[in-house]
Protein backbone atom coordinates (compact mmCIF):
# COMPACT_ATOMS: atom_id res chain seq x y z
CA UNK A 1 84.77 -38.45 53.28
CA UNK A 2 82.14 -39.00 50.32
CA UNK A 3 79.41 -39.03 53.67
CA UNK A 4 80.41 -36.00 54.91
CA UNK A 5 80.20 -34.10 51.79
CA UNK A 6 76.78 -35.85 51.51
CA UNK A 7 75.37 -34.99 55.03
CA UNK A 8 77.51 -31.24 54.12
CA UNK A 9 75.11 -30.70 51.10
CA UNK A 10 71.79 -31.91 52.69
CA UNK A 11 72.83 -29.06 55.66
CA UNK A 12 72.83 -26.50 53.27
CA UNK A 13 70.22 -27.07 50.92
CA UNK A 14 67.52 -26.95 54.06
CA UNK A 15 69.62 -23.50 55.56
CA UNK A 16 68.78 -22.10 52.21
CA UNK A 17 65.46 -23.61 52.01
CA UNK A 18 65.07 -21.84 55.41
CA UNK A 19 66.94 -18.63 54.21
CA UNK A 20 64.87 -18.03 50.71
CA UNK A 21 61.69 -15.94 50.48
CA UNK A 22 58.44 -16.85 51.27
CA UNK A 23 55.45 -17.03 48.95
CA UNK A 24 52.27 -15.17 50.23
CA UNK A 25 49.26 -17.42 49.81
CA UNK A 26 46.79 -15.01 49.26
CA UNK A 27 45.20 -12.80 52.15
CA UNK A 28 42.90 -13.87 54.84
CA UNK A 29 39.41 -11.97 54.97
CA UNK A 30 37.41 -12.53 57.89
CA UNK A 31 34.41 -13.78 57.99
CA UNK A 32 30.86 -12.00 59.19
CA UNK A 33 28.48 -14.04 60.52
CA UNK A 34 24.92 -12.84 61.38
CA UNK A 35 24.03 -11.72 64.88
CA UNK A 36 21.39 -13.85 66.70
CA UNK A 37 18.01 -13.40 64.83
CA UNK A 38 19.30 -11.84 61.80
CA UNK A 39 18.84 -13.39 58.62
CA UNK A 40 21.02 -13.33 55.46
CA UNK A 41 19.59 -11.64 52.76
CA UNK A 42 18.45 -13.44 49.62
CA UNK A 43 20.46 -12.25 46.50
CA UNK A 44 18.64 -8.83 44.87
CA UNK A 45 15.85 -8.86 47.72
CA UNK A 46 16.26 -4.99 48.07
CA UNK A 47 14.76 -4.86 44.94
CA UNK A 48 11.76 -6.80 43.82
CA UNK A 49 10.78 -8.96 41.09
CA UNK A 50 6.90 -9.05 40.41
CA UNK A 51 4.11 -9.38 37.81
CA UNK A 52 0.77 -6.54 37.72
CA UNK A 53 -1.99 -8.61 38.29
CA UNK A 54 -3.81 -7.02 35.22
CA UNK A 55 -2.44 -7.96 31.81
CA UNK A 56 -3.89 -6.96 27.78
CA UNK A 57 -6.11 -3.95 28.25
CA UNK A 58 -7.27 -1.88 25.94
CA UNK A 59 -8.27 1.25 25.75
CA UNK A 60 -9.66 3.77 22.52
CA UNK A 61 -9.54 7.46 22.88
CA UNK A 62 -10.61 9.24 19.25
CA UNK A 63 -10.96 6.15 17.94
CA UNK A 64 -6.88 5.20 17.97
CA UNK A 65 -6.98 2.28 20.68
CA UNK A 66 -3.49 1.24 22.73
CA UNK A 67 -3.27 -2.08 24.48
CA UNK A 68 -1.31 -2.26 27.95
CA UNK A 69 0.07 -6.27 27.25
CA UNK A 70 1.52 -6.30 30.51
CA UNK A 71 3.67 -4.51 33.13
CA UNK A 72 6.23 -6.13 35.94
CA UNK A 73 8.92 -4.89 38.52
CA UNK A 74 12.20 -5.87 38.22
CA UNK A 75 14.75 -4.50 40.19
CA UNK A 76 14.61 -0.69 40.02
CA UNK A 77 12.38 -0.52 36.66
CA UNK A 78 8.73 -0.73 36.41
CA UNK A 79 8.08 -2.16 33.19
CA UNK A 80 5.03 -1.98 30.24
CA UNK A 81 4.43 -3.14 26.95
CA UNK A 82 2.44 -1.15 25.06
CA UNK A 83 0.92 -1.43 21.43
CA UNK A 84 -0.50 0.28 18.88
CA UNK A 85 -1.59 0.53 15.62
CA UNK A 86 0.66 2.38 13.31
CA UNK A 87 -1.55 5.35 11.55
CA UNK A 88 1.07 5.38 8.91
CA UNK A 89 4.49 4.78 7.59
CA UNK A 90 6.41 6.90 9.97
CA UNK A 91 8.41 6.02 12.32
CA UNK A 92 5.84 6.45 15.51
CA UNK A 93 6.36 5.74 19.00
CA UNK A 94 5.59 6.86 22.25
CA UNK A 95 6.35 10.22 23.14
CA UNK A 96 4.82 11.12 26.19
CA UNK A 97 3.97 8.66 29.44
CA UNK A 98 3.88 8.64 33.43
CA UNK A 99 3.59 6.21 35.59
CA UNK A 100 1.78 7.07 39.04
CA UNK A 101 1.84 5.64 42.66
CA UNK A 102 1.38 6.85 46.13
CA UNK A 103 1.19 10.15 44.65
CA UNK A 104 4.23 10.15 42.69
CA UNK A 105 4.77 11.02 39.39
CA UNK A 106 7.23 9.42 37.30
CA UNK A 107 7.26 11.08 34.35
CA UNK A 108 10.81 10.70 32.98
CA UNK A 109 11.04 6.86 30.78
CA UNK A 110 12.81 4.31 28.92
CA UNK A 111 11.59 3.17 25.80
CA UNK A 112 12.42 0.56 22.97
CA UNK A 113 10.47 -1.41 20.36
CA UNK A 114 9.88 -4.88 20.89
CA UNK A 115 7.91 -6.65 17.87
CA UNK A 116 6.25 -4.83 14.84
CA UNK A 117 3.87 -6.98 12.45
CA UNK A 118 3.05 -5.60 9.27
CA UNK A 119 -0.46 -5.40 8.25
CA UNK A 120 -2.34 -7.54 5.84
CA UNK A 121 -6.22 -7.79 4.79
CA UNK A 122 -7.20 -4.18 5.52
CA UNK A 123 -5.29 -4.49 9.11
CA UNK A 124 -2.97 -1.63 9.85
CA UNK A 125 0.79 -2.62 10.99
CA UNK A 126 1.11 -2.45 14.97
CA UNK A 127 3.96 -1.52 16.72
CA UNK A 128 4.82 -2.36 20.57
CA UNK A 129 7.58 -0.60 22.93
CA UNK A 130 8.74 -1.29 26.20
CA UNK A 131 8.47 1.03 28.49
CA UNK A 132 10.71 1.62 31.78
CA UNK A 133 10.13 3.80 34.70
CA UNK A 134 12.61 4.09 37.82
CA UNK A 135 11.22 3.28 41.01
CA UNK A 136 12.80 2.68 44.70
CA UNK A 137 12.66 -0.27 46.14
CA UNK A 138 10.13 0.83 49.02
CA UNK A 139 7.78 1.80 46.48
CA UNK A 140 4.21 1.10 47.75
CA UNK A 141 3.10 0.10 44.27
CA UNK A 142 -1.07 -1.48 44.95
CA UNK A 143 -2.48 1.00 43.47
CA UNK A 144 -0.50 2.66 40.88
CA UNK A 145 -1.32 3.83 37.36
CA UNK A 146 0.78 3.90 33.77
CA UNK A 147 -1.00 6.94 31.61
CA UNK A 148 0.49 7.55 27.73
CA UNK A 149 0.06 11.15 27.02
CA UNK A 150 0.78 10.94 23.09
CA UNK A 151 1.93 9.00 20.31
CA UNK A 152 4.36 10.27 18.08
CA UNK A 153 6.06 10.43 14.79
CA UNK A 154 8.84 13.12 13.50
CA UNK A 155 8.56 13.28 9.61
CA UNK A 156 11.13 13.58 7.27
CA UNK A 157 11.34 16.26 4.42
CA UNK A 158 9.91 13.74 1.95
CA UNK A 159 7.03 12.15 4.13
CA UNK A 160 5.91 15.74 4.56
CA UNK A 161 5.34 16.14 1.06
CA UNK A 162 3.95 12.51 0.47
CA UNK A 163 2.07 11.84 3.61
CA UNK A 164 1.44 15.41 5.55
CA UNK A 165 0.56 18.23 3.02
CA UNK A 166 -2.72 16.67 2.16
CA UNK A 167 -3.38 16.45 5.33
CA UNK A 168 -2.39 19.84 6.57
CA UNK A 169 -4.13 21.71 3.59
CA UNK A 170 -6.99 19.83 4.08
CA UNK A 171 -7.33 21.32 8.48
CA UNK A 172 -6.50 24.64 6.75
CA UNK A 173 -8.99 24.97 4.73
CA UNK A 174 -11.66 23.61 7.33
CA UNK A 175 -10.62 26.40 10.14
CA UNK A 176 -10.94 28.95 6.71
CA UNK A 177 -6.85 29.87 7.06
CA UNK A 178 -6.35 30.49 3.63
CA UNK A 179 -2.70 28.98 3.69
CA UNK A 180 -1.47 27.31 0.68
CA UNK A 181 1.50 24.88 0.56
CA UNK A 182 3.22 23.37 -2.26
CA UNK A 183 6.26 20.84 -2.29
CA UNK A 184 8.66 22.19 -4.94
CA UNK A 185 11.65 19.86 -5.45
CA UNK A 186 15.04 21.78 -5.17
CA UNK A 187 18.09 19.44 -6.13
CA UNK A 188 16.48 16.67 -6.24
CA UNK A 189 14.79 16.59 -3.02
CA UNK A 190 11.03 17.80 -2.40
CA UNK A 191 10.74 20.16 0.03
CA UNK A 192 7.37 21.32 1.76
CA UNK A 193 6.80 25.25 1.57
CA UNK A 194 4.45 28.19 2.22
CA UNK A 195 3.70 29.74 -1.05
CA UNK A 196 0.74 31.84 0.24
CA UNK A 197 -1.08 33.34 3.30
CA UNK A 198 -3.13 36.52 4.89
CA UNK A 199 -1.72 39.63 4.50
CA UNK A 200 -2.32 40.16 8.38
CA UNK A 201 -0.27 37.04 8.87
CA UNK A 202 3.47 36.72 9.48
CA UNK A 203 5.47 34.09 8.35
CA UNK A 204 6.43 32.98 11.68
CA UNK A 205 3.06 32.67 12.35
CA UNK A 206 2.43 30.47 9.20
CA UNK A 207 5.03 28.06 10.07
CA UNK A 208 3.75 27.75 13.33
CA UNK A 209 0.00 26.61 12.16
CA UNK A 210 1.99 24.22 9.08
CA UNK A 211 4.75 22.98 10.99
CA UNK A 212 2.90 22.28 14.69
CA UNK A 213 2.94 18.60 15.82
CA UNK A 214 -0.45 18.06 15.72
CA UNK A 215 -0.19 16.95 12.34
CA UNK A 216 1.76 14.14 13.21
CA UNK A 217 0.64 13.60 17.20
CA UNK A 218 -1.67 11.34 18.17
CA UNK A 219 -3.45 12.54 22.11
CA UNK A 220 -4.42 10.53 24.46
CA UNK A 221 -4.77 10.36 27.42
CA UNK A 222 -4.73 6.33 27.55
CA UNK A 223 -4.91 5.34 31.56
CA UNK A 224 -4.45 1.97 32.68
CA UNK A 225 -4.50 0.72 36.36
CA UNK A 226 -1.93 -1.02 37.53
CA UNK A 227 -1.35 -3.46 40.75
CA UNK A 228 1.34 -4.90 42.41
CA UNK A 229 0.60 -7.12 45.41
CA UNK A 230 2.75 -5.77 48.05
């Protein structure tokens, strides 16, 4: 009897075993193989990876020199580190850049600092960005070009006072614009102002000469050749 209720119990633990639900073991993707004289791609190949073959030139336009340290490809960036020396204590960078090739124009960037040393002995402080331009991966880059335009600084309402008036009175008076600024402080804060001009001139017209970037724009153009072995 005990048997039978043995052999009983082993014939329905294995018609349950049968009975209960299945665990999927994960799904079965098929497999491509390449056709007959196709070759798998190596990983990122669409785009790239490359050094310029010319690396740390310089070049001085108005006596403010930038050096091109070097420029590479990778992926769908061309990219250039660029340095200069800092004319002051403002915040400069680069404003305006392009980077040329096959008769494209690229003038739309990236940009981000990468090192600045402060000066000693006389030196000014220099500053380097990194530059990055969008390219496609077909690019036919031997015998491109990276151009910076300007150099740029946006000064606060105190460095105008402290580092810009002189400088602006000083043009004024050479081009014989009788304009004269003072820097009244208002609250605590010292704020760069008009307090006399022609009677022929507006006011809008004033600002315009006082407040026009060239006070605080460095112009190139810097041009630097650039090649890519293709």
């Amino acid at each position: 009897m005990s048997r039978f209720l043995k052999l009983l119990g082993m014939g329905v633990a294995m018609l349950l075993s049968a009975c209960g639900p299945v665990v999927p073991s994960g799904p079965i993707l098929p497999t491509f193989l390449p056709t007959a004289g196709e070759a798998v791609p190596a990983p990122n190949e669409s785009y790239p990876t490359a050094q310029a073959a010319e690396s740390s030139a310089s070049q001085s336009v108005s006596g403010f020199a930038l050096r091109l340290e070097r420029t590479w490809r990778g992926g769908k960036q061309v990219y250039a580190d660029v340095c200069f020396a800092l004319p002051d204590t403002s915040d400069w960078t680069i404003w305006q850049a392009h980077f040329d090739y096959s008769g494209e124009s690229v003038a739309e960037f990236s940009s981000a600092m990468t090192s600045q040393q402060e000066g000693s002995e006389g030196q000014a402080s220099e500053r380097c960005d990194e530059l990055g331009f969008y390219v496609p991966p077909d690019a036919d880059l031997s015998a491109a070009s990276l151009t910076v335009e300007s150099v740029g600084a946006y000064p606060t309402a105190e460095e105008y006072c402290s580092l810009y008036m002189p400088k602006i009175q000083q043009s004024l008076q050479e081009r014989n614009i009788a304009i004269t600024l003072d820097c009244p402080v208002v609250d605590g804060v010292a704020t760069m102002e008009i307090t006399g001009k022609p009677d022929n001139m507006s006011q809008d017209e004033a600002e315009q000469l006082v407040f026009s970037d060239e006070f605080y724009t460095v112009k190139g153009p810097w041009a630097f050749p650039v090649t890519f072995d293709q």
